[in-house]
C-alpha atoms as a PDB file:
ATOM      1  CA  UNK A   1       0.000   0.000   0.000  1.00  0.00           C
ATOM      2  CA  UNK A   2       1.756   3.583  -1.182  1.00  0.00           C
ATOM      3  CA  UNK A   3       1.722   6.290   1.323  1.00  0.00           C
ATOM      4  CA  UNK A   4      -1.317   7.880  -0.765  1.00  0.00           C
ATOM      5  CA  UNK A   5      -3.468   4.707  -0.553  1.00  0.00           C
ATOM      6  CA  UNK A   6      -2.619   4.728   3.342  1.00  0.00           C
ATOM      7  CA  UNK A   7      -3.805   8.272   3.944  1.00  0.00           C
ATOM      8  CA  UNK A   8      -7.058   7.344   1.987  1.00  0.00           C
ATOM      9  CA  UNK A   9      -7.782   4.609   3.538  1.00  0.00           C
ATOM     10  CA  UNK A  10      -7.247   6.327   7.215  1.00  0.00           C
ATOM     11  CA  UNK A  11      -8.735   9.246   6.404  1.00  0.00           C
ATOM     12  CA  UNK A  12     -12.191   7.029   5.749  1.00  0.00           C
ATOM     13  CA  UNK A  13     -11.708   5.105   8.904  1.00  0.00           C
ATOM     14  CA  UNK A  14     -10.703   8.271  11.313  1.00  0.00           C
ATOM     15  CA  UNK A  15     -13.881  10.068   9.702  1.00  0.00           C
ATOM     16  CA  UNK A  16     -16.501   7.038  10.552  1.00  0.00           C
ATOM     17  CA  UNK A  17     -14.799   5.163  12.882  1.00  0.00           C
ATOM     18  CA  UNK A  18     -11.980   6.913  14.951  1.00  0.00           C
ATOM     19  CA  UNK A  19     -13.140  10.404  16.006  1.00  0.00           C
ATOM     20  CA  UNK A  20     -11.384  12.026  19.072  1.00  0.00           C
ATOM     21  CA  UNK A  21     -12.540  14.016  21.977  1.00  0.00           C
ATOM     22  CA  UNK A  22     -11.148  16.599  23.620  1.00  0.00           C
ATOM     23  CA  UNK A  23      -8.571  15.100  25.283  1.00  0.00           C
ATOM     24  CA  UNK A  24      -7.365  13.655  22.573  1.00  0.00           C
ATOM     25  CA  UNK A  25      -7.547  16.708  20.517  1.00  0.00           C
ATOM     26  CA  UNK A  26      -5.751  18.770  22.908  1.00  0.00           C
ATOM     27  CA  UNK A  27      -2.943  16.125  22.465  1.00  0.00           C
ATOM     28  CA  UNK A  28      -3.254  16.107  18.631  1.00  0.00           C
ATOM     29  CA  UNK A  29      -2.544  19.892  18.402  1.00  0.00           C
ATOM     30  CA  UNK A  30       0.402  20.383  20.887  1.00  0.00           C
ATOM     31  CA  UNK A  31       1.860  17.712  18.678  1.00  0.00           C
ATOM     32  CA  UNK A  32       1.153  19.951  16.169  1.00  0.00           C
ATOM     33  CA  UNK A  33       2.022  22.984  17.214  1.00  0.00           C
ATOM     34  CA  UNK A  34       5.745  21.693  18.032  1.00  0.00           C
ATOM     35  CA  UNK A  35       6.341  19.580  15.318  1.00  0.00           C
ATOM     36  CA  UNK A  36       5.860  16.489  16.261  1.00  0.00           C
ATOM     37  CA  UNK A  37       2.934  15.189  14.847  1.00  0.00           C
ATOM     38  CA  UNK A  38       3.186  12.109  12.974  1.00  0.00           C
ATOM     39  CA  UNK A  39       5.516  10.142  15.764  1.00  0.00           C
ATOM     40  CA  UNK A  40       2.273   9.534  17.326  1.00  0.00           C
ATOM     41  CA  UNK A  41       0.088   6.766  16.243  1.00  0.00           C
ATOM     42  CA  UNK A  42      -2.587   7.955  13.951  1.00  0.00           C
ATOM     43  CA  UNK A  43      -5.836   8.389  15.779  1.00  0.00           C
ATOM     44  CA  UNK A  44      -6.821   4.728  13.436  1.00  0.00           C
ATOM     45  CA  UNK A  45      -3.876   2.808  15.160  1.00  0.00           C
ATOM     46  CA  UNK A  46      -5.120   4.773  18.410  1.00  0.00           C
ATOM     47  CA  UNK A  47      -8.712   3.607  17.984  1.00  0.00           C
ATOM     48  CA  UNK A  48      -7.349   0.093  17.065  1.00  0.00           C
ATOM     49  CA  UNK A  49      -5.380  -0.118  20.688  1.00  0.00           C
ATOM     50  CA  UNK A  50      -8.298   1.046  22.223  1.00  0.00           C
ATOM     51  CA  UNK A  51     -10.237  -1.777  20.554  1.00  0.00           C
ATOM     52  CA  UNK A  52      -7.770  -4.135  21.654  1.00  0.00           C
ATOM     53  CA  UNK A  53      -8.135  -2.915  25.340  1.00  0.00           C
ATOM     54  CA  UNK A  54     -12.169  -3.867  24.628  1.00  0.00           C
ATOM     55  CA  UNK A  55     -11.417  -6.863  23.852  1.00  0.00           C
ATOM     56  CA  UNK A  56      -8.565  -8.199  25.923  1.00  0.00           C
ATOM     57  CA  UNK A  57      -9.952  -6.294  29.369  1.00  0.00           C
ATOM     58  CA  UNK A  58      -6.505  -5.812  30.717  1.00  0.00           C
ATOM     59  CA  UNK A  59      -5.992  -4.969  34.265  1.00  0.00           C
ATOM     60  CA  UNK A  60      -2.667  -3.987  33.854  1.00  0.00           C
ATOM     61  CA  UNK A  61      -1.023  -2.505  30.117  1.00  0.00           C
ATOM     62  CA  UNK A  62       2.590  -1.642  30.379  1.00  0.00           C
ATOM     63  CA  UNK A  63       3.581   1.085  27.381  1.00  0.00           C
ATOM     64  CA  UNK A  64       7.312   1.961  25.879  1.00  0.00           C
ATOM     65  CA  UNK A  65       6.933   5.074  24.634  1.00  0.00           C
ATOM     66  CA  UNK A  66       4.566   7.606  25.728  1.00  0.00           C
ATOM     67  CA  UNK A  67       5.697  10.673  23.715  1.00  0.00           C
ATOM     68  CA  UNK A  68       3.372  13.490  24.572  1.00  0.00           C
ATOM     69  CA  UNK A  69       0.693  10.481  25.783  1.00  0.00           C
ATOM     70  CA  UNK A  70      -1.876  10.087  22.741  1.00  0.00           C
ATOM     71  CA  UNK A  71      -1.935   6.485  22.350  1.00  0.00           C
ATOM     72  CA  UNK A  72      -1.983   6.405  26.070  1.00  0.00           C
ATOM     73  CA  UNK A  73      -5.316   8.304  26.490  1.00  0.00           C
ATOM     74  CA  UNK A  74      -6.651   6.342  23.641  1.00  0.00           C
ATOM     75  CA  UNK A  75      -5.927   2.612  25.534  1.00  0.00           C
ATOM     76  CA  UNK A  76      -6.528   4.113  28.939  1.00  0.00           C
ATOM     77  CA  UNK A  77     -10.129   5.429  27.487  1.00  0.00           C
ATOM     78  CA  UNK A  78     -10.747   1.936  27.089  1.00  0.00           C
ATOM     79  CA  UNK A  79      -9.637   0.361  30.497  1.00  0.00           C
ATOM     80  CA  UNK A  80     -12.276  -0.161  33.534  1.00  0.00           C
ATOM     81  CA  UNK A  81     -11.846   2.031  36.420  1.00  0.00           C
ATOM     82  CA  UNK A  82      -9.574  -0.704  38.607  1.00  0.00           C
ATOM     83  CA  UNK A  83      -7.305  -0.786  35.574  1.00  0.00           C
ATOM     84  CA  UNK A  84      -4.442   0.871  34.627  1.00  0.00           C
ATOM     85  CA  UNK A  85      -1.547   1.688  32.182  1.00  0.00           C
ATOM     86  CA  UNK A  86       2.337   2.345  32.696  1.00  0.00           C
ATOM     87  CA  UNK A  87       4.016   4.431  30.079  1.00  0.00           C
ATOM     88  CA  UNK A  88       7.354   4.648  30.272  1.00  0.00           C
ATOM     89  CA  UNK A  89       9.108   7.676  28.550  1.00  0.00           C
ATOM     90  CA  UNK A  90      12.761   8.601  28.327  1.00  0.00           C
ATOM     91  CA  UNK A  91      13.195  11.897  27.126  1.00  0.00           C
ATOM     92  CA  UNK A  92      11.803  14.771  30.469  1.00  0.00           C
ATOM     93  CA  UNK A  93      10.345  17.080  27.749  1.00  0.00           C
ATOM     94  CA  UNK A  94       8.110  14.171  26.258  1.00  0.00           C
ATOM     95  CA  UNK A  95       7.524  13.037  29.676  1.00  0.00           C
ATOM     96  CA  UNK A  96       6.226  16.460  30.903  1.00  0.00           C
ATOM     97  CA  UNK A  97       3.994  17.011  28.252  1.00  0.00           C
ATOM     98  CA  UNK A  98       2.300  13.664  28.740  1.00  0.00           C
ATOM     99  CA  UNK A  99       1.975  14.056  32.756  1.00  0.00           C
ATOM    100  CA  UNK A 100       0.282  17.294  31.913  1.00  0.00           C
ATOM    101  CA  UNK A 101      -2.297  15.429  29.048  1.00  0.00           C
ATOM    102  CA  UNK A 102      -2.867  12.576  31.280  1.00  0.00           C
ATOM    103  CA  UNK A 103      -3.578  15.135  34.183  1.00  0.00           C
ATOM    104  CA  UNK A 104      -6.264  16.921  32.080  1.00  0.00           C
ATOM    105  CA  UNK A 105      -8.083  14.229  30.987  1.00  0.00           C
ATOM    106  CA  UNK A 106     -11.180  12.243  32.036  1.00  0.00           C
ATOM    107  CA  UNK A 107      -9.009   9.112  32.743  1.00  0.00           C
ATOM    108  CA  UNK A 108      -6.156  10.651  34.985  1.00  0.00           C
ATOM    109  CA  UNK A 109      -6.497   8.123  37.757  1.00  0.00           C
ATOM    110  CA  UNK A 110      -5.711   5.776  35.466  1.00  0.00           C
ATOM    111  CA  UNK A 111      -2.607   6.750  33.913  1.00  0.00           C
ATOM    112  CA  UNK A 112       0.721   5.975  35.717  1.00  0.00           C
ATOM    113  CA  UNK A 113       3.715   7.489  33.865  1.00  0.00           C
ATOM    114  CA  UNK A 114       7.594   7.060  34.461  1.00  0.00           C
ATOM    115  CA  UNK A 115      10.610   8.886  33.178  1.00  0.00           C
ATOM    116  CA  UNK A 116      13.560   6.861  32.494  1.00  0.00           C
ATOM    117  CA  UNK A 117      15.296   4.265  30.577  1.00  0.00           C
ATOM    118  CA  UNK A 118      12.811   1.266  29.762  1.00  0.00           C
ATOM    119  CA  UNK A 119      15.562  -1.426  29.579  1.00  0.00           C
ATOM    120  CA  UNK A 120      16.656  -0.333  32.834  1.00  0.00           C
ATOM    121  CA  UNK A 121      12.595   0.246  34.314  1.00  0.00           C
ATOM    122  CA  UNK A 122      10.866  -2.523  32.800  1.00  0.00           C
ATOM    123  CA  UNK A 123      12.935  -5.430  34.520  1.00  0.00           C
ATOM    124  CA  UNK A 124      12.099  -3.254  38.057  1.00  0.00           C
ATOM    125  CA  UNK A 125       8.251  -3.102  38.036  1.00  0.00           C
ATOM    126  CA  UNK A 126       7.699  -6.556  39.175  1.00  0.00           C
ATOM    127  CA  UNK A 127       4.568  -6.940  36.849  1.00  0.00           C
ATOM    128  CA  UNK A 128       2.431  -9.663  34.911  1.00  0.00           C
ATOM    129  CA  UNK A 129       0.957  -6.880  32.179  1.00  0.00           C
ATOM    130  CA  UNK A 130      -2.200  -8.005  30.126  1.00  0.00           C
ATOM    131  CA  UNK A 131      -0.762  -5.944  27.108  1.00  0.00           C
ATOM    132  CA  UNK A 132       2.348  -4.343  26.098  1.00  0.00           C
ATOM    133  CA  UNK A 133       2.216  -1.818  23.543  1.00  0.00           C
ATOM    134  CA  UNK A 134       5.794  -0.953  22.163  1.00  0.00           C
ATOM    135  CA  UNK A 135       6.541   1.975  20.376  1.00  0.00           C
ATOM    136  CA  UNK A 136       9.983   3.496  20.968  1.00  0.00           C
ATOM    137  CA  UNK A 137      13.553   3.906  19.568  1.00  0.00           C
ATOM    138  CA  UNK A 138      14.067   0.999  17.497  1.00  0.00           C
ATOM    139  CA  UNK A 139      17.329  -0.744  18.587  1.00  0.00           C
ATOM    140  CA  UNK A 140      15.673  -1.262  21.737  1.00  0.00           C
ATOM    141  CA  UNK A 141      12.707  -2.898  20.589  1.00  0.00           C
ATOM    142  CA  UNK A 142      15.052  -6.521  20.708  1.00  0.00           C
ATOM    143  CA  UNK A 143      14.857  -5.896  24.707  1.00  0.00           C
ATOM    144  CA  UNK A 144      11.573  -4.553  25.282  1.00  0.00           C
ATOM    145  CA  UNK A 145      10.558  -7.584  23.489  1.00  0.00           C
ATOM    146  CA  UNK A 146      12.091 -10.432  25.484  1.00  0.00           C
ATOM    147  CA  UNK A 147      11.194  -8.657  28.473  1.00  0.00           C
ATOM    148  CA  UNK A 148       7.575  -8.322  27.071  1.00  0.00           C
ATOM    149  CA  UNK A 149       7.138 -12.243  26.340  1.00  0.00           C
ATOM    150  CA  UNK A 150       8.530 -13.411  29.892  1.00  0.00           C
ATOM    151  CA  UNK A 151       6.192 -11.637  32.067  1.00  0.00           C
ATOM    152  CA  UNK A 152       2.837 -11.140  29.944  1.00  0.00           C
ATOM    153  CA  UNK A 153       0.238 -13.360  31.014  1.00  0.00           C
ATOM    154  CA  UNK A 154      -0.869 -16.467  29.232  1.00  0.00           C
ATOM    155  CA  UNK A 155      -3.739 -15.123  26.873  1.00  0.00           C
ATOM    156  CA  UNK A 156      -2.304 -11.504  26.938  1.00  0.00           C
ATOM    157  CA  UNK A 157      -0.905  -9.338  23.791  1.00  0.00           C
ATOM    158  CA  UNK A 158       2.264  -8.109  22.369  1.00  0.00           C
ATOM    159  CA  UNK A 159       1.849  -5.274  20.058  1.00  0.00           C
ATOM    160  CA  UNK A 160       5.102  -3.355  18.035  1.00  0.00           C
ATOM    161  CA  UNK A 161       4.614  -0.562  16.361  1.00  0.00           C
ATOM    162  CA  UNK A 162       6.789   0.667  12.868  1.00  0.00           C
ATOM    163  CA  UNK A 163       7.703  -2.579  12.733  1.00  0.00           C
ATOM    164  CA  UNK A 164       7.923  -2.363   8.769  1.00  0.00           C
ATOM    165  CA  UNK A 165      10.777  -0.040   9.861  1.00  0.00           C
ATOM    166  CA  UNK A 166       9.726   2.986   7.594  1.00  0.00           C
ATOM    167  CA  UNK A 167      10.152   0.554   4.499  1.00  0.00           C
ATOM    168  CA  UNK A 168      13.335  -1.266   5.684  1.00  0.00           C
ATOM    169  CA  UNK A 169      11.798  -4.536   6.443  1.00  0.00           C
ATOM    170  CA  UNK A 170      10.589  -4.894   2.741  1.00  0.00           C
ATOM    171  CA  UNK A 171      13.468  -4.009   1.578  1.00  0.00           C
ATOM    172  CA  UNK A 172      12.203  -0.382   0.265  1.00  0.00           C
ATOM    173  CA  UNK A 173      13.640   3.644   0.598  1.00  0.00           C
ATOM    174  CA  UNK A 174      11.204   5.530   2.137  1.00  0.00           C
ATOM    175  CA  UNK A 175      13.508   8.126   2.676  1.00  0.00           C
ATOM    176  CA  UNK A 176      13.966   7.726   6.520  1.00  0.00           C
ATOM    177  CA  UNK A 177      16.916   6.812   7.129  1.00  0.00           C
ATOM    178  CA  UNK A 178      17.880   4.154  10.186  1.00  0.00           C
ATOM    179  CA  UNK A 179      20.753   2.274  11.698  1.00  0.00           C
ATOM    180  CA  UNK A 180      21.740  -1.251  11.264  1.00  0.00           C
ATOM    181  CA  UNK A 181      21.255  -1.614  14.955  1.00  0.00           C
ATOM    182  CA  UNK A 182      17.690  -0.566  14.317  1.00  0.00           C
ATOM    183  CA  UNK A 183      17.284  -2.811  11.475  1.00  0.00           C
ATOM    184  CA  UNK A 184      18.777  -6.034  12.973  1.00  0.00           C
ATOM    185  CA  UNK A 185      16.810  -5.183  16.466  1.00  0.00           C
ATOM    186  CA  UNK A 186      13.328  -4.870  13.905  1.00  0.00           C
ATOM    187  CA  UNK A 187      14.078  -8.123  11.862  1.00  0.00           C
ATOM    188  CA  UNK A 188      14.269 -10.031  15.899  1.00  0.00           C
ATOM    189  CA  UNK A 189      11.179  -8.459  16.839  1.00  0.00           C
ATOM    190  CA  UNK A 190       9.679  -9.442  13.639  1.00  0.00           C
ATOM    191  CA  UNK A 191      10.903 -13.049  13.623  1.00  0.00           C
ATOM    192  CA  UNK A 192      10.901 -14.196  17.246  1.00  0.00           C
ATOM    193  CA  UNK A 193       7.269 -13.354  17.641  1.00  0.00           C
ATOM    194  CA  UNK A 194       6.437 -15.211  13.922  1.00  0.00           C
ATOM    195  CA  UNK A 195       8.784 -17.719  14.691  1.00  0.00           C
ATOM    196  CA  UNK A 196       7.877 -18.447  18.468  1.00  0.00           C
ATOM    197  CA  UNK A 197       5.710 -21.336  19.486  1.00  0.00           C
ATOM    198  CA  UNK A 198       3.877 -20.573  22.520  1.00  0.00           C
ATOM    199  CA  UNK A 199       2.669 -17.284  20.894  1.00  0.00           C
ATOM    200  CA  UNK A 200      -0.056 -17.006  17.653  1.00  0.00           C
ATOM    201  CA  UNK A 201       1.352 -13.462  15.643  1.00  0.00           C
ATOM    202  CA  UNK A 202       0.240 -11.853  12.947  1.00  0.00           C
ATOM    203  CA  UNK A 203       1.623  -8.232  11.302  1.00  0.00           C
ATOM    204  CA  UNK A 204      -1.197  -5.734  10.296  1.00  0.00           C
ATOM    205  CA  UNK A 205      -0.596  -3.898   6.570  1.00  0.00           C
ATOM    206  CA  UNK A 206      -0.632  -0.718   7.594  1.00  0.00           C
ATOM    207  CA  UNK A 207       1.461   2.103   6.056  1.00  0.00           C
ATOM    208  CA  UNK A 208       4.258   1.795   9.023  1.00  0.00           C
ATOM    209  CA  UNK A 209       3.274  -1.902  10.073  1.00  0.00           C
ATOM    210  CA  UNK A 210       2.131  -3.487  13.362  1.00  0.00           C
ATOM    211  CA  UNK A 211       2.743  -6.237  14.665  1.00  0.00           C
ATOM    212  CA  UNK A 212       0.620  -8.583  17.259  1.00  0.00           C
ATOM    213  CA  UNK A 213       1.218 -11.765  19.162  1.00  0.00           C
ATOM    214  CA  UNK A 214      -0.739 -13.496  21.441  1.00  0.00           C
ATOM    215  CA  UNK A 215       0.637 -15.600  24.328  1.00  0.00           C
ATOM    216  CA  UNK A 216      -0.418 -19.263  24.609  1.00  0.00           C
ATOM    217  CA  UNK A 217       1.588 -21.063  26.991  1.00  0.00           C
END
């Protein structure tokens, strides 16, 4: 699917199917106004997670990557009150922004997140998440990974985000360039989930790619 296609085909679904509110707005246009819109899911992918959440009714979702906390608020929208979700973000700016989001919203009590390093958080927290939802730098997505399919529960989900690498994963030039640490840490992610027997994966075609696994045993 071109980049053209893509933006058709979310535009339709974001008009019928996705629409925000206004805590999600407010998100969507400070990403805008400092340049960072497009790093964020797209409120499709955003609606998908939250559909996900539906579905799996996690008690516990652990997040890598927050940025200024969209896909956040669109999961936590999702989760019942007793719920909750841990973002972890490593740059303070990013992290601000998305305390002060997750503050604003509806869904604040819900909402737990941490500044710092995820390879060196994730092995502290001492959790059994429901659902990881991974969507940070790329080399590290190799570690968030293991780490993700050791302590999810039986039943729970694994989702990876960009995990067509802008392109590099099929072996096209989208004209984002990337690191062979990046591209050998994608290609694990990719392969130890499709590859791995006691989890059922599948990648979604979208524009940037997505993949899920579920665990079995």
């Amino acid at each position: 699917m071109s980049r053209e296609e893509s933006t058709k085909t979310e535009d339709y679904i974001i008009e019928h199917f996705a629409k925000e509110d206004a805590d999600l707005v407010r998100v969507r246009e400070r990403l805008l106004a400092d340049n960072k819109f497009g790093v964020n899911v797209s409120a499709a992918e955003g609606k998908f997670l939250q559909f996900l959440v539906g579905v799996v009714s996690p008690k516990l979702v652990v997040e890598v990557g927050t940025l200024y906390g969209y896909s956040t608020l669109w999961m936590a929208k999702a989760l019942s009150n007793e719920s909750r979700i841990i973002s972890i973000e490593h740059n303070k700016e990013h992290y601000e922004r998305a305390r002060e989001h997750a503050a604003a919203s509806n869904v604040a009590h819900k909402i737990d997140i941490r500044h710092g390093d995820a390879r060196a958080l994730l092995p502290t927290l001492g959790v059994t998440p429901d659902m990881v939802f991974i969507d940070a730098d790329k080399p590290g997505y190799r570690h968030y990974l293991d780490w993700a399919m050791q302590t999810v529960r039986i039943g729970g989900v694994i989702i990876g985000d960009n995990t067509f690498l802008f392109g590099h994963m099929l072996g096209e030039d989208r004209g984002q360039k990337t690191s062979p640490a990046a591209i050998e840490s994608m290609r694990y992610f990719n392969m130890t989930l499709a590859m791995a027997p006691n989890f059922r994966a599948i990648m979604l075609p979208t524009y940037e790619g997505m993949t899920l696994a579920q665990r079995l045993s």
